[in-house]
Protein backbone atom coordinates (compact mmCIF):
# COMPACT_ATOMS: atom_id res chain seq x y z
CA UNK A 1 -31.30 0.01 -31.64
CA UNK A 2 -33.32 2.43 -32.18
CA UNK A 3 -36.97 2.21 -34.80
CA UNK A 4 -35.96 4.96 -36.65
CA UNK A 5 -33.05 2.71 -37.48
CA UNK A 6 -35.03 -0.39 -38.27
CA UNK A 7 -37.44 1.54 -40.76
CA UNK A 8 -34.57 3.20 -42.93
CA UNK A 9 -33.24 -0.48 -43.41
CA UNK A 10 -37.26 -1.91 -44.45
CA UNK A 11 -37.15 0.88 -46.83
CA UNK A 12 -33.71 1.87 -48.03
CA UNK A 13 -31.49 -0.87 -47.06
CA UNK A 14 -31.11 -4.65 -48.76
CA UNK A 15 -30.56 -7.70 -46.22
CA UNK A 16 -27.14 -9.18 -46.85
CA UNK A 17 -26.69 -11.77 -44.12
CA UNK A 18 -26.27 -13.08 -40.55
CA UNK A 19 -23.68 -13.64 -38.54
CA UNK A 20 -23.50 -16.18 -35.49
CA UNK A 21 -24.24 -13.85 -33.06
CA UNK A 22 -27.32 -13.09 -34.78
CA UNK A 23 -26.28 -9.62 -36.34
CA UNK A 24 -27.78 -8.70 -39.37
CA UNK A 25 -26.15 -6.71 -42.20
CA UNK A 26 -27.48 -4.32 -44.52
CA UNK A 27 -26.38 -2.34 -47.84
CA UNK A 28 -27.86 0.52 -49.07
CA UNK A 29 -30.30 0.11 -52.11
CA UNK A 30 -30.30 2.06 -55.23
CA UNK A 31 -26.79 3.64 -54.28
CA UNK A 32 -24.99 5.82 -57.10
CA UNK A 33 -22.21 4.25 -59.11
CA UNK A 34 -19.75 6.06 -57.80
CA UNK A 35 -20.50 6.52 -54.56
CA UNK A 36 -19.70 3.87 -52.49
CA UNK A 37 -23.12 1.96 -50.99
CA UNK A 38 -23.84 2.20 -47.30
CA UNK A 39 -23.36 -0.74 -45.37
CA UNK A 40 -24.25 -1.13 -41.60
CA UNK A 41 -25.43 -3.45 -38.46
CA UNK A 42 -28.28 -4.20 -36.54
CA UNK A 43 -26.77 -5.23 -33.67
CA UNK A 44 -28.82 -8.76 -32.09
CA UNK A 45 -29.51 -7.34 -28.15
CA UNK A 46 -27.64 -4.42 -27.15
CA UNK A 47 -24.85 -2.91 -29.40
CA UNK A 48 -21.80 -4.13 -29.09
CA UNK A 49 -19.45 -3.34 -31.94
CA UNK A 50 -16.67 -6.27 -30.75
CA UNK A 51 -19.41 -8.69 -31.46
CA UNK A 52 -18.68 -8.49 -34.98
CA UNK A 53 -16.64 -11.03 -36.68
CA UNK A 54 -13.19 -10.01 -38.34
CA UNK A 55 -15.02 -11.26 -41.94
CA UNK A 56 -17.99 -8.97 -41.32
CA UNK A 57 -15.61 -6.12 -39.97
CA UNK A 58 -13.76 -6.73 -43.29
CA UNK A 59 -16.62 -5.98 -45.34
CA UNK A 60 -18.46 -3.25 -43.21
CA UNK A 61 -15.05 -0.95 -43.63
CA UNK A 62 -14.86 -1.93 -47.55
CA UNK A 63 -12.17 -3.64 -47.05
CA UNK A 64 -13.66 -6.38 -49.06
CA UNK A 65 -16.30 -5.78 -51.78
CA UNK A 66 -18.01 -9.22 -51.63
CA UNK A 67 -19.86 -10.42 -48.10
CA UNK A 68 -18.86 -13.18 -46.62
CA UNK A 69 -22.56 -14.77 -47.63
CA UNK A 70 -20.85 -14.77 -51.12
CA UNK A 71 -17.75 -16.34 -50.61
CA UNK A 72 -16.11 -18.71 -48.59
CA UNK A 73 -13.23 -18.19 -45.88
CA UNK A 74 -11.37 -21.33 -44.68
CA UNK A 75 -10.70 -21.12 -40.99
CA UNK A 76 -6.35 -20.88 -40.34
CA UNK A 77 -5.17 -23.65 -38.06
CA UNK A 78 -3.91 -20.90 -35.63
CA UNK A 79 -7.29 -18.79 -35.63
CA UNK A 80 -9.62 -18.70 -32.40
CA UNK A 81 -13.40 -17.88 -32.63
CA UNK A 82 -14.24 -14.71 -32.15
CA UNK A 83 -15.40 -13.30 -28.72
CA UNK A 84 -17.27 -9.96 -27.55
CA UNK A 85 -15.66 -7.86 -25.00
CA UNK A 86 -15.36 -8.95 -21.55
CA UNK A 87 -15.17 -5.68 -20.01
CA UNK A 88 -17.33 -5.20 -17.50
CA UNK A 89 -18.39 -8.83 -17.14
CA UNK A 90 -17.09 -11.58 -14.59
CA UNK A 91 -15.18 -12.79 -17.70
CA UNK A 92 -12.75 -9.80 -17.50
CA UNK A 93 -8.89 -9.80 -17.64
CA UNK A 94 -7.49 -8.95 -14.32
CA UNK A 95 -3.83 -8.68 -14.30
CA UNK A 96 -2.26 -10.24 -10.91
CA UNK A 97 -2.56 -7.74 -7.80
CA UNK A 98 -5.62 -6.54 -8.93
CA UNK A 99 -7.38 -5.31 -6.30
CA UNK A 100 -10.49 -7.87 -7.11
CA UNK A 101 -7.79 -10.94 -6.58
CA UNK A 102 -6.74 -9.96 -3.21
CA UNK A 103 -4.09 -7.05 -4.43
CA UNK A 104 -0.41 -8.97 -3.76
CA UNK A 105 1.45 -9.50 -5.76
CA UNK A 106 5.28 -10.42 -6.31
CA UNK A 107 7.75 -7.48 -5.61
CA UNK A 108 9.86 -5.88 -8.51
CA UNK A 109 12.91 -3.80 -8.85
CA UNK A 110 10.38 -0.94 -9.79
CA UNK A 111 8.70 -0.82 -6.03
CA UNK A 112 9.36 2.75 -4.36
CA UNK A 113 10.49 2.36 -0.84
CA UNK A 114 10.23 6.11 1.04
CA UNK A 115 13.23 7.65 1.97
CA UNK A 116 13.58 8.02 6.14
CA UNK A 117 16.36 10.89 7.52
């Protein structure tokens, strides 16, 4: 993040809320009435866009027109709490024969086997 970043949103932006990663959200004050108003993210540590949560998202894209600060969302039975991107981290997916996991893995019909005169 960046100061000149911070100081557009002390003067020009309006504080709309906080997520639970600690990202704060911003709309553009004063904005024309038919343009739409800007809306954007200060990222809390370094910026990573998966960090934001599919309500936020919603709302950042103008998909929805009222925060989620303003309204209330009840959780589905089958949702999971959001997570950043693993990429990168020890958390990361590695499918099986990955090199990091030791590289077998079981043979398929797919396997090339070299042809020998």
């Amino acid at each position: 993040m960046t100061m000149t970043t911070r100081l557009f949103s002390f003067f020009h932006g309006k504080f709309v809320g906080k997520d639970q990663f600690g990202n704060r959200y911003y709309t553009e004050r004063g904005a024309k009435k038919k343009a739409h108003a800007k809306r954007w993210v200060i990222y809390n540590g370094r910026a990573e866009p998966s960090k934001v949560t599919p309500e936020w998202h919603g709302w950042l894209h103008y998909t929805q027109d009222t925060p989620p600060t303003e309204r209330t969302t009840i959780p589905r039975q089958w949702e999971q709490a959001p997570i950043p991107n693993l990429t990168g981290t020890k958390g990361a997916y590695l499918p099986p024969g990955h090199i990091s996991k030791g590289g077998n893995r079981a043979p398929t019909t797919a396997d090339y086997e070299a042809w020998k005169p």
